[in-house]
PDB file of N, CA and C in Angstrom:
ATOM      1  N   UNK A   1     -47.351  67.755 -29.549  1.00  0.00           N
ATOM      2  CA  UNK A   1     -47.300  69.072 -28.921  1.00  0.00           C
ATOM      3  C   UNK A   1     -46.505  70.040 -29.791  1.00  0.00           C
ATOM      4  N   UNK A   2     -46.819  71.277 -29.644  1.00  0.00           N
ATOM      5  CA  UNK A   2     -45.841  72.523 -30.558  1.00  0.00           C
ATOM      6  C   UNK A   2     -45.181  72.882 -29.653  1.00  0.00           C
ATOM      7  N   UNK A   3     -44.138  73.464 -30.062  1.00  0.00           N
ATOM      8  CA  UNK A   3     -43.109  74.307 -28.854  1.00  0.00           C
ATOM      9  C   UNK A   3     -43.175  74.928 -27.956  1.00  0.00           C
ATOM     10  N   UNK A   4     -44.372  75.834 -28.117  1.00  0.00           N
ATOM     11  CA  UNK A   4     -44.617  76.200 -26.977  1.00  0.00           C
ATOM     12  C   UNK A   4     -45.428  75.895 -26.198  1.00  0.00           C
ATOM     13  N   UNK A   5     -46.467  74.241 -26.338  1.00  0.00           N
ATOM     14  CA  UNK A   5     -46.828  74.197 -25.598  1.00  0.00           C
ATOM     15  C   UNK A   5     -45.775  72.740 -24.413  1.00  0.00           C
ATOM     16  N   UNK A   6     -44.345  72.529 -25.482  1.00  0.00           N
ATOM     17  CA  UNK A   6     -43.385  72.053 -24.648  1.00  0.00           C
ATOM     18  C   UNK A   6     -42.326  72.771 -24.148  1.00  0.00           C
ATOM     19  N   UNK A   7     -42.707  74.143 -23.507  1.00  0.00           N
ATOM     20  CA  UNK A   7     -41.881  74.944 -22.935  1.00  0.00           C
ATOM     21  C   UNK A   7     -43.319  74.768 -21.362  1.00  0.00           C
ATOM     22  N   UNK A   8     -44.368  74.934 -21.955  1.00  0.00           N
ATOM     23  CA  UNK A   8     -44.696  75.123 -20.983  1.00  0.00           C
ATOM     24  C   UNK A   8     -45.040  74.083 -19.902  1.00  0.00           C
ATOM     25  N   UNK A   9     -44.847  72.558 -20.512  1.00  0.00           N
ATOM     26  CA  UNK A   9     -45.042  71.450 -19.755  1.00  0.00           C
ATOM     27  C   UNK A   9     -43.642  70.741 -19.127  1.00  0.00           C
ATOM     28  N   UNK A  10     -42.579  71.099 -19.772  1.00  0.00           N
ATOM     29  CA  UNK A  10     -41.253  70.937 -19.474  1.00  0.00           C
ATOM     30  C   UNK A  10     -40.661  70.826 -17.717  1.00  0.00           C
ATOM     31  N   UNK A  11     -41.344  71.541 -17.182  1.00  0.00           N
ATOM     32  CA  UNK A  11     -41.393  71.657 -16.085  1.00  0.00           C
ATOM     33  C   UNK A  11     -42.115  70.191 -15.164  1.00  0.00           C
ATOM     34  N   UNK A  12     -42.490  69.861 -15.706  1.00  0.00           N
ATOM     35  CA  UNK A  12     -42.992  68.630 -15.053  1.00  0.00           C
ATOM     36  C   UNK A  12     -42.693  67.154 -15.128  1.00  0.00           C
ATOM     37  N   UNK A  13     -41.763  67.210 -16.161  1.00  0.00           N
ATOM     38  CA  UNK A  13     -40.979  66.114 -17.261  1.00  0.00           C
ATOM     39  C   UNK A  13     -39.766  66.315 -16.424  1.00  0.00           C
ATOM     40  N   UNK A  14     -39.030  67.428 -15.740  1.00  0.00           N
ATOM     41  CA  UNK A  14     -37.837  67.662 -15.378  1.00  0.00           C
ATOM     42  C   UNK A  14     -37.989  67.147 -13.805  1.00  0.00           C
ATOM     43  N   UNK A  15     -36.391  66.848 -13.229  1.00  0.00           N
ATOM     44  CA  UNK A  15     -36.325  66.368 -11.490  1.00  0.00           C
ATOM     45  C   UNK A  15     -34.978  67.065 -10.834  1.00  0.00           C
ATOM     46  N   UNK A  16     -35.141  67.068  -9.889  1.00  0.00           N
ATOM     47  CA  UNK A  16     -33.705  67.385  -9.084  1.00  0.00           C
ATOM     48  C   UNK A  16     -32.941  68.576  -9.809  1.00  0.00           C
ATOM     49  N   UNK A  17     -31.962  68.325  -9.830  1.00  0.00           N
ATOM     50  CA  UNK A  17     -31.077  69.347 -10.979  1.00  0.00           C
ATOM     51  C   UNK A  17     -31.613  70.050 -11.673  1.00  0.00           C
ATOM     52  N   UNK A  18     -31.870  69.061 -12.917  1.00  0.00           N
ATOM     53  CA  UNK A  18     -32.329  70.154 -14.031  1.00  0.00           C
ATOM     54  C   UNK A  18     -33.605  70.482 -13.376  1.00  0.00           C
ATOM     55  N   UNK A  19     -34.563  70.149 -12.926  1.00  0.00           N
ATOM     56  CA  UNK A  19     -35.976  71.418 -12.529  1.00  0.00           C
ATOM     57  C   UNK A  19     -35.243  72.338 -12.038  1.00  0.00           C
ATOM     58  N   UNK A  20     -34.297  72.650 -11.199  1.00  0.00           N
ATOM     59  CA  UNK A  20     -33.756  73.684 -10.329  1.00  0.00           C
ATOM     60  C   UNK A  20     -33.111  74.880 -11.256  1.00  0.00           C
ATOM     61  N   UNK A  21     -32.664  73.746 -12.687  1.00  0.00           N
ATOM     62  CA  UNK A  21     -31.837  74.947 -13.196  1.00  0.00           C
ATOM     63  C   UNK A  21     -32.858  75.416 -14.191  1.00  0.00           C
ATOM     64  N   UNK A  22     -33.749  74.537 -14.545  1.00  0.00           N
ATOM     65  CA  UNK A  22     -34.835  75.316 -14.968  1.00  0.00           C
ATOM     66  C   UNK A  22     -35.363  76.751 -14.667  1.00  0.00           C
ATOM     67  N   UNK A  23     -35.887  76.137 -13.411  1.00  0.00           N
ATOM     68  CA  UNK A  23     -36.514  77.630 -12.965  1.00  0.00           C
ATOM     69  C   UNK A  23     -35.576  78.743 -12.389  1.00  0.00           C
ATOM     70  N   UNK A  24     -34.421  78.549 -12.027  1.00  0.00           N
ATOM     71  CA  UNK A  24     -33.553  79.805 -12.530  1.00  0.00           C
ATOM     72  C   UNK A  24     -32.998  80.160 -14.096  1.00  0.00           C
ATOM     73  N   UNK A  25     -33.581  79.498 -14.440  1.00  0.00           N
ATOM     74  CA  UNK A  25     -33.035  80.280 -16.372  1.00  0.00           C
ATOM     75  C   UNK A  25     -34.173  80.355 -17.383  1.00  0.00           C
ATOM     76  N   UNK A  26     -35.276  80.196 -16.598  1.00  0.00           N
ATOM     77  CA  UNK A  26     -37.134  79.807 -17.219  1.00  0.00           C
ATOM     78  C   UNK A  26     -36.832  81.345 -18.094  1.00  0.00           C
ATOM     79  N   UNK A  27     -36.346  82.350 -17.530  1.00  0.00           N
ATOM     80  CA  UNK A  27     -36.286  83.475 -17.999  1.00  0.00           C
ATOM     81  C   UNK A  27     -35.655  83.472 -19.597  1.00  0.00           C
ATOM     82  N   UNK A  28     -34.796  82.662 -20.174  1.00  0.00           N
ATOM     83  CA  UNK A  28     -33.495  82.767 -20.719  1.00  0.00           C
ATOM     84  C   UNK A  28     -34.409  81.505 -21.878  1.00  0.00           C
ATOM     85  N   UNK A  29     -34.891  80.927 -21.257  1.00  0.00           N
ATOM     86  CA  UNK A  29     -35.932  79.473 -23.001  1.00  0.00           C
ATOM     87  C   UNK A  29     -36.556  80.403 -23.512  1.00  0.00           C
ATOM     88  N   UNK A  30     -36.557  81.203 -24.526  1.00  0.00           N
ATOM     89  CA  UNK A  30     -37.604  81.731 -24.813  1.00  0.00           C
ATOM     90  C   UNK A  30     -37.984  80.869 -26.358  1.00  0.00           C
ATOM     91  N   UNK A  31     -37.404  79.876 -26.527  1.00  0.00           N
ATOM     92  CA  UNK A  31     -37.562  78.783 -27.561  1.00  0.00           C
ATOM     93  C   UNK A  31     -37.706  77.239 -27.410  1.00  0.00           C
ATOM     94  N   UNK A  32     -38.052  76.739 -27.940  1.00  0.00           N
ATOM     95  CA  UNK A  32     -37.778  75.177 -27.455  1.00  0.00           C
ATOM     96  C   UNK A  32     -36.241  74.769 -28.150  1.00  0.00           C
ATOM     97  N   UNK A  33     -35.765  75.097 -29.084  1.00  0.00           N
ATOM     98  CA  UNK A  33     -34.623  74.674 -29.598  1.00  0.00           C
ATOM     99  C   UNK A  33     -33.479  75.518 -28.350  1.00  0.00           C
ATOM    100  N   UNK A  34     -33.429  76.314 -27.898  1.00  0.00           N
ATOM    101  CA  UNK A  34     -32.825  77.113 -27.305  1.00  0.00           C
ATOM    102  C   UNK A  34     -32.978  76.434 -25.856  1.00  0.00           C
ATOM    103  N   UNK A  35     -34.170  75.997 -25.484  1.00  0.00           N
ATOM    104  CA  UNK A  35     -34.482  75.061 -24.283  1.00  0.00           C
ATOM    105  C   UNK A  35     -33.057  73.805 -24.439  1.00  0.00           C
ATOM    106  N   UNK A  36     -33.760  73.136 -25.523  1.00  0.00           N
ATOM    107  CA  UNK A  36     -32.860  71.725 -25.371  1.00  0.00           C
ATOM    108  C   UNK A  36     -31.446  71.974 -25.794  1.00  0.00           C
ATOM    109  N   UNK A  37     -30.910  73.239 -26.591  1.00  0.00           N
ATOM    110  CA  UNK A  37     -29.715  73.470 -26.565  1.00  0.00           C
ATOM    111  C   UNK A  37     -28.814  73.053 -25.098  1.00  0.00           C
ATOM    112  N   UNK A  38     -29.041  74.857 -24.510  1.00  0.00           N
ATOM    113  CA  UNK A  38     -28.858  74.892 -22.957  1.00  0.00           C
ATOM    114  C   UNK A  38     -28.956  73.614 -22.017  1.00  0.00           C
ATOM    115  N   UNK A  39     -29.996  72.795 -22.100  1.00  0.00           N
ATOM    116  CA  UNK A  39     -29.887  71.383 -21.391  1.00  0.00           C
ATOM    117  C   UNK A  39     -29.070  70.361 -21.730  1.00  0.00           C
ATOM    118  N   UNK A  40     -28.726  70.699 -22.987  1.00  0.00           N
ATOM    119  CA  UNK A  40     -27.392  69.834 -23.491  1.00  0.00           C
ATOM    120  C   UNK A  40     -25.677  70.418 -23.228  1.00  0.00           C
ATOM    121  N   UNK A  41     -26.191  71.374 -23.169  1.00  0.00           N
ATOM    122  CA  UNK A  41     -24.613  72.343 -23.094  1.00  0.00           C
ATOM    123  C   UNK A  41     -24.175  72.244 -21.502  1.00  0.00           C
ATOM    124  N   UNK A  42     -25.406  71.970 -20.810  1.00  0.00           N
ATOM    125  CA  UNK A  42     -25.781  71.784 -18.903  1.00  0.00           C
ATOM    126  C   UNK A  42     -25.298  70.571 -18.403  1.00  0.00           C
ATOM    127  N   UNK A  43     -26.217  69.734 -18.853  1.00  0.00           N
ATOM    128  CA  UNK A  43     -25.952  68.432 -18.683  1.00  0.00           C
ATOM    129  C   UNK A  43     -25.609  67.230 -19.137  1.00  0.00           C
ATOM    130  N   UNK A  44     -25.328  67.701 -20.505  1.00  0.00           N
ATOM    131  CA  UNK A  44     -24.556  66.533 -21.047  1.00  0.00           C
ATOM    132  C   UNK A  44     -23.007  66.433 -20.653  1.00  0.00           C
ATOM    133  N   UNK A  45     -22.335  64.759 -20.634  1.00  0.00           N
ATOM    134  CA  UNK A  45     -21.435  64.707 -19.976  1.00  0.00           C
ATOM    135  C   UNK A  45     -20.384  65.041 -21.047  1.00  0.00           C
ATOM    136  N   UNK A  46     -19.362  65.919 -20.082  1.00  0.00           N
ATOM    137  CA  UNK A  46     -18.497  66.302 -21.427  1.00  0.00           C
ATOM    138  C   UNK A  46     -17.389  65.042 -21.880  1.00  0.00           C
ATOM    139  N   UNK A  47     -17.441  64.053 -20.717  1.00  0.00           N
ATOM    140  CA  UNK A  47     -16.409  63.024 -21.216  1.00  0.00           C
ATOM    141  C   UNK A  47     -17.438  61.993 -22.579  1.00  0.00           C
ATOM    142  N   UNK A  48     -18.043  62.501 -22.830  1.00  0.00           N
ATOM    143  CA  UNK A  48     -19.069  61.370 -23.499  1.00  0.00           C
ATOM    144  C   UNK A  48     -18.736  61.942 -25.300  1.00  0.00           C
ATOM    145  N   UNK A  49     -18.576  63.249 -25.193  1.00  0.00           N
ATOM    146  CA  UNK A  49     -17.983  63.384 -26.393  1.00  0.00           C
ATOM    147  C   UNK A  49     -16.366  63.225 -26.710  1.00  0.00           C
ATOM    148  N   UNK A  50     -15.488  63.293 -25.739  1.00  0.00           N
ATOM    149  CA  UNK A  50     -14.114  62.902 -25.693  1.00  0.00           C
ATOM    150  C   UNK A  50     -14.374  61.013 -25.629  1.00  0.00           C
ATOM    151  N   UNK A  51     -15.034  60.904 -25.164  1.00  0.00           N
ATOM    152  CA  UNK A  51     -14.747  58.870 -25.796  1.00  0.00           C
ATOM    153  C   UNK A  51     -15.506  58.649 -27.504  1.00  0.00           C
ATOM    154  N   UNK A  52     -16.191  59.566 -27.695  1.00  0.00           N
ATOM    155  CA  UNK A  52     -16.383  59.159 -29.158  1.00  0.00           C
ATOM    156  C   UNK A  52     -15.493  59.659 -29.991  1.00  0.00           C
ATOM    157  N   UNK A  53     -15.167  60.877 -29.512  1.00  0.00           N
ATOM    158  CA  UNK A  53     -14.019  61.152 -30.172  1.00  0.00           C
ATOM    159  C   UNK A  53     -12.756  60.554 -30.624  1.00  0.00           C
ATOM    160  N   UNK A  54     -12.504  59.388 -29.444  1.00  0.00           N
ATOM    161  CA  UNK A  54     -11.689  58.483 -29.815  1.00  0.00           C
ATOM    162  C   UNK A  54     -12.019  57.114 -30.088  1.00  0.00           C
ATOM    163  N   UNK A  55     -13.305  57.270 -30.030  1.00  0.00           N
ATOM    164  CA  UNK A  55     -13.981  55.545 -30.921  1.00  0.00           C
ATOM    165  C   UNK A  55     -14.223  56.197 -32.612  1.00  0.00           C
ATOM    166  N   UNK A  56     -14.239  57.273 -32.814  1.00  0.00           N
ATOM    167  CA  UNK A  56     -14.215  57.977 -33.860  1.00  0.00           C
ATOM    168  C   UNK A  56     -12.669  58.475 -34.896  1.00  0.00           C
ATOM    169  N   UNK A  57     -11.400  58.419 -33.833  1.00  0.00           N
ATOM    170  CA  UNK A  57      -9.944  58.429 -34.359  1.00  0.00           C
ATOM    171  C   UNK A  57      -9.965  56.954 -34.533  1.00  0.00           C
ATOM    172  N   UNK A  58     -10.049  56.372 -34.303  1.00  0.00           N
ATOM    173  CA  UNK A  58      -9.585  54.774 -34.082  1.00  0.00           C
ATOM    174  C   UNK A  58     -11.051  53.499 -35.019  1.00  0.00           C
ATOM    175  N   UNK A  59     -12.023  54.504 -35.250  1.00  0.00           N
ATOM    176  CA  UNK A  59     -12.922  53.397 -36.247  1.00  0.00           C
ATOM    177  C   UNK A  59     -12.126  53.137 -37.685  1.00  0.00           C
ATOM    178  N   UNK A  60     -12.417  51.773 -37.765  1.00  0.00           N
ATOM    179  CA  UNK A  60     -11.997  51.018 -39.139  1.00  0.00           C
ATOM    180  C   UNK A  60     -13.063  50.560 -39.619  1.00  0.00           C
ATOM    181  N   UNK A  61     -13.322  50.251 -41.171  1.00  0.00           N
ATOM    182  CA  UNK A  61     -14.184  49.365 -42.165  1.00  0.00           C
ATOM    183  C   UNK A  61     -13.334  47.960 -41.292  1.00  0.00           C
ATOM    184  N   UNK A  62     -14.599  47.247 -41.033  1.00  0.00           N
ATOM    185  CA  UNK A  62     -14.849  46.094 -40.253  1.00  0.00           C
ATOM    186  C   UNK A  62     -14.753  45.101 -41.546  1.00  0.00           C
ATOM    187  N   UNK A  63     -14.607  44.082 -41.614  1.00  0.00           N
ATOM    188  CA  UNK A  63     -14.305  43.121 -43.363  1.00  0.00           C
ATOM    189  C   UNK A  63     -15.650  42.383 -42.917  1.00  0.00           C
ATOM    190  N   UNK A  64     -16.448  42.821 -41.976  1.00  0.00           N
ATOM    191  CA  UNK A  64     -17.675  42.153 -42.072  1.00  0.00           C
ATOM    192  C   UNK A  64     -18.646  43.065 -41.484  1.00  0.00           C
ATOM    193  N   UNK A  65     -18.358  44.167 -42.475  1.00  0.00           N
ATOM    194  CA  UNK A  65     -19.480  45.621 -42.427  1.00  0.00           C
ATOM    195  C   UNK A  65     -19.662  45.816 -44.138  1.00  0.00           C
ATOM    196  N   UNK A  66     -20.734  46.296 -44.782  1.00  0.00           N
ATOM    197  CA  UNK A  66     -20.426  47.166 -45.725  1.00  0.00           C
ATOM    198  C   UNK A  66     -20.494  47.986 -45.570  1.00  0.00           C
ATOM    199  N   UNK A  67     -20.108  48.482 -46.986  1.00  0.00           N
ATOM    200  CA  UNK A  67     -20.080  50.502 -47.128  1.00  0.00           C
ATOM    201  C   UNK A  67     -21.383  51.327 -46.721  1.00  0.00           C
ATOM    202  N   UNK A  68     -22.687  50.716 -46.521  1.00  0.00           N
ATOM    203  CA  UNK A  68     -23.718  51.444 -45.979  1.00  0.00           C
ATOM    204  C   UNK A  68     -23.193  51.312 -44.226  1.00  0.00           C
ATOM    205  N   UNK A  69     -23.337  50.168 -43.923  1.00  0.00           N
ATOM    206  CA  UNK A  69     -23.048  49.880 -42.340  1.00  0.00           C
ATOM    207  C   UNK A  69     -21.884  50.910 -41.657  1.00  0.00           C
ATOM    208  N   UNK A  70     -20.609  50.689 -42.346  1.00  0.00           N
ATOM    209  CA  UNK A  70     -19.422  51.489 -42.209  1.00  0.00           C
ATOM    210  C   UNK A  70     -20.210  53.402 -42.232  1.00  0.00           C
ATOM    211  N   UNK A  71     -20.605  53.451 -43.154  1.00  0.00           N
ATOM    212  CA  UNK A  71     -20.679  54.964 -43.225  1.00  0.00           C
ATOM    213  C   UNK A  71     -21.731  55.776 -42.546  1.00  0.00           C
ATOM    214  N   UNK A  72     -22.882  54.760 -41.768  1.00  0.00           N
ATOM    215  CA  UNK A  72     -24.086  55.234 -41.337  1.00  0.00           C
ATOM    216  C   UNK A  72     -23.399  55.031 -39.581  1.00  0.00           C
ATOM    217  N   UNK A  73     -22.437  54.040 -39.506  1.00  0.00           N
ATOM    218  CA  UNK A  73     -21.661  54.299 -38.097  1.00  0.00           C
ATOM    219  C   UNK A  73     -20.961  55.317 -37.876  1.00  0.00           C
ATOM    220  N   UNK A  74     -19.745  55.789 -38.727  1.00  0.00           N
ATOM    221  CA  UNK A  74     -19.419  56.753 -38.656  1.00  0.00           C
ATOM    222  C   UNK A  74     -20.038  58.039 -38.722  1.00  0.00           C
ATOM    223  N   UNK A  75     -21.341  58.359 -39.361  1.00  0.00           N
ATOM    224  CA  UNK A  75     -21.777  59.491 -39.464  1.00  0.00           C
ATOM    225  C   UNK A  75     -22.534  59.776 -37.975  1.00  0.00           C
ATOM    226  N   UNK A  76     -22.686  58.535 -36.973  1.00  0.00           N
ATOM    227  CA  UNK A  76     -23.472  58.529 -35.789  1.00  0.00           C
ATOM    228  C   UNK A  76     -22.225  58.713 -34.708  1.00  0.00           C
ATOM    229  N   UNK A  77     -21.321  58.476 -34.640  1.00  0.00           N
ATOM    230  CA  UNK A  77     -20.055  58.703 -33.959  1.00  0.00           C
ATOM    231  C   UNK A  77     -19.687  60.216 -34.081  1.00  0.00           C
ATOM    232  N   UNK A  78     -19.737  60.927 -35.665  1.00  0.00           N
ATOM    233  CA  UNK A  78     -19.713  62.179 -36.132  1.00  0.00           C
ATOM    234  C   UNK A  78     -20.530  63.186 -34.588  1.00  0.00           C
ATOM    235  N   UNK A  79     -21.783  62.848 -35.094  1.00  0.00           N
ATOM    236  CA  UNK A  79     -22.800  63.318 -34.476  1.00  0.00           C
ATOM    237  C   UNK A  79     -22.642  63.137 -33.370  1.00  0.00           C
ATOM    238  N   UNK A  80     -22.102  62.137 -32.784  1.00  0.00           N
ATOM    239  CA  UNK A  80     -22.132  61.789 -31.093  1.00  0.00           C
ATOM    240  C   UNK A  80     -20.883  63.056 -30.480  1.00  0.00           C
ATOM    241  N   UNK A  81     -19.868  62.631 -31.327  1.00  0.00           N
ATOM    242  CA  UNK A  81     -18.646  63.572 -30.772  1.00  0.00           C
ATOM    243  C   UNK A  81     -18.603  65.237 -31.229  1.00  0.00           C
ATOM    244  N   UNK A  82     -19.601  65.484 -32.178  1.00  0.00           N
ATOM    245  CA  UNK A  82     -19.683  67.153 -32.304  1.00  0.00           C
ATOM    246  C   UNK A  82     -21.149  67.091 -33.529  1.00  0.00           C
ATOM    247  N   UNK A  83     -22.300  67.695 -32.623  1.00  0.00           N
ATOM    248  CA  UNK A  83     -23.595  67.637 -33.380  1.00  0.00           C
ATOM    249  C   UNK A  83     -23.431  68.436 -34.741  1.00  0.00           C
ATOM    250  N   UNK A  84     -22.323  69.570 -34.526  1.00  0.00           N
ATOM    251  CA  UNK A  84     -21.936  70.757 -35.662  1.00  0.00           C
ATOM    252  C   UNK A  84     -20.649  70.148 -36.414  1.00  0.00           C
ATOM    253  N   UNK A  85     -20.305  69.188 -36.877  1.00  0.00           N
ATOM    254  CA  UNK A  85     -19.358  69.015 -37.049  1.00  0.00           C
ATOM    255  C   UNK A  85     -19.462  68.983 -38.927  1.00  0.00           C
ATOM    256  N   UNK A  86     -18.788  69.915 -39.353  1.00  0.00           N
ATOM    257  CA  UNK A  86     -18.713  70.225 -40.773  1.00  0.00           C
ATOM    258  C   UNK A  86     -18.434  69.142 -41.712  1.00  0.00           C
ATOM    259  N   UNK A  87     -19.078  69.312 -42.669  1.00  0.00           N
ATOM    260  CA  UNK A  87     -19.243  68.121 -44.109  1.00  0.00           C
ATOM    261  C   UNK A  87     -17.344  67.173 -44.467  1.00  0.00           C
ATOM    262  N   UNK A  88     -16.684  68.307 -44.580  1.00  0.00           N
ATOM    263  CA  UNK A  88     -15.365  67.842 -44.640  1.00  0.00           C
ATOM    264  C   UNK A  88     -14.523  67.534 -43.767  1.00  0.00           C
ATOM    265  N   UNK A  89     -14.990  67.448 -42.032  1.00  0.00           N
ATOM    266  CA  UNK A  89     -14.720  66.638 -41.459  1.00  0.00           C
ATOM    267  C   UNK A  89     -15.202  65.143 -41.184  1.00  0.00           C
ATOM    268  N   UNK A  90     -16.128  65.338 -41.715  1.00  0.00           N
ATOM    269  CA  UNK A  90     -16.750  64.177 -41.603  1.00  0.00           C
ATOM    270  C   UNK A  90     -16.338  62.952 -42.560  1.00  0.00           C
ATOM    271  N   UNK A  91     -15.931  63.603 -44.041  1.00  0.00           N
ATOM    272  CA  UNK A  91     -15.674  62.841 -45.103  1.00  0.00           C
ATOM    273  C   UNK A  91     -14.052  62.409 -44.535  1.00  0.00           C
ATOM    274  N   UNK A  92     -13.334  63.392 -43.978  1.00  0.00           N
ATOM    275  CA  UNK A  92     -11.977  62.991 -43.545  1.00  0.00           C
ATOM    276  C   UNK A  92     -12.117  61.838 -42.481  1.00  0.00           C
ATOM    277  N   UNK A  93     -12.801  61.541 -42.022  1.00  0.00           N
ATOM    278  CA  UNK A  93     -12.788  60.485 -41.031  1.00  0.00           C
ATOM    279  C   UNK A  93     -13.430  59.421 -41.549  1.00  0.00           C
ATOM    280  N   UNK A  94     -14.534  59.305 -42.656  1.00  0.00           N
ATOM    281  CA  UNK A  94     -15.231  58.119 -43.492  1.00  0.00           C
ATOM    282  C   UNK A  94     -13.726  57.589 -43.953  1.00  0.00           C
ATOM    283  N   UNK A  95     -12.380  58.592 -45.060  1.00  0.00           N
ATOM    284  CA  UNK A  95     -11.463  58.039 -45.561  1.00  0.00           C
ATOM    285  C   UNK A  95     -10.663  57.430 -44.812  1.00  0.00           C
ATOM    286  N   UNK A  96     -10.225  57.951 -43.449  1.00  0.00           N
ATOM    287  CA  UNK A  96      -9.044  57.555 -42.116  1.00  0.00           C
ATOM    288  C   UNK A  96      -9.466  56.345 -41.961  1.00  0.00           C
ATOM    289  N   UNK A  97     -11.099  55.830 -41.862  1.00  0.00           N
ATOM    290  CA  UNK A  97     -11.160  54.643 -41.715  1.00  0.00           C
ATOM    291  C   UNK A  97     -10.844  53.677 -42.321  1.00  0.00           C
ATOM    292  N   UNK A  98     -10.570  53.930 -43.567  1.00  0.00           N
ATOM    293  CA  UNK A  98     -10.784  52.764 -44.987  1.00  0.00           C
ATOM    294  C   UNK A  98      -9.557  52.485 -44.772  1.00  0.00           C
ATOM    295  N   UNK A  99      -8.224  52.965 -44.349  1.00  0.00           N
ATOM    296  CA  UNK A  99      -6.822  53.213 -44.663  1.00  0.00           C
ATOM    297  C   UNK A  99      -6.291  51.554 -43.700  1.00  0.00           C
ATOM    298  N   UNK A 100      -5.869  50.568 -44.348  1.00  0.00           N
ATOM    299  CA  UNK A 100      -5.257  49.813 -43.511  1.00  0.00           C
ATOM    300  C   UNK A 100      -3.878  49.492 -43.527  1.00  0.00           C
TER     301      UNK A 100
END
């Protein structure tokens, strides 16, 4: 499907809640990226990025991970705890881990 024809089926994919908040803000998607923004900013749980955040202070190189394993976890923890989260934060937390 293209975007807009998943703006316009969206509505039927959705239940309870989000249909409701749908169709009071149907006005306000005028994108699909802008759709799934808003549904993330809505309903995603905000404690879900505060626990990665701290599975993300507290990750270590595992002595039975390598350096691909180690760095493709952390970059998914990155992402879990802030989707925008800038290049040199990210590298600061690959190094915090290595540190024993």
């Amino acid at each position: 499907l293209i975007d807009t024809e998943k703006l316009l089926y969206i509505s039927l994919c959705l239940e309870d809640y989000a249909q409701y908040w749908f169709y009071d803000n149907k006005h306000l998607m005028l994108t699909w990226a802008i759709l799934t923004q808003k549904l993330l900013e809505t309903f995603e749980s905000s404690g879900k990025a505060e626990i990665a955040f701290n599975r993300l202070s507290h990750y270590e190189l595992d002595i039975t991970q390598d350096a691909r394993q180690y760095y493709f976890e952390v970059m998914k923890i990155c992402k879990e705890t802030n989707p925008f989260m800038d290049e040199a934060s990210k590298l600061q937390y690959l190094k915090d881990g290595l540190k024993s």
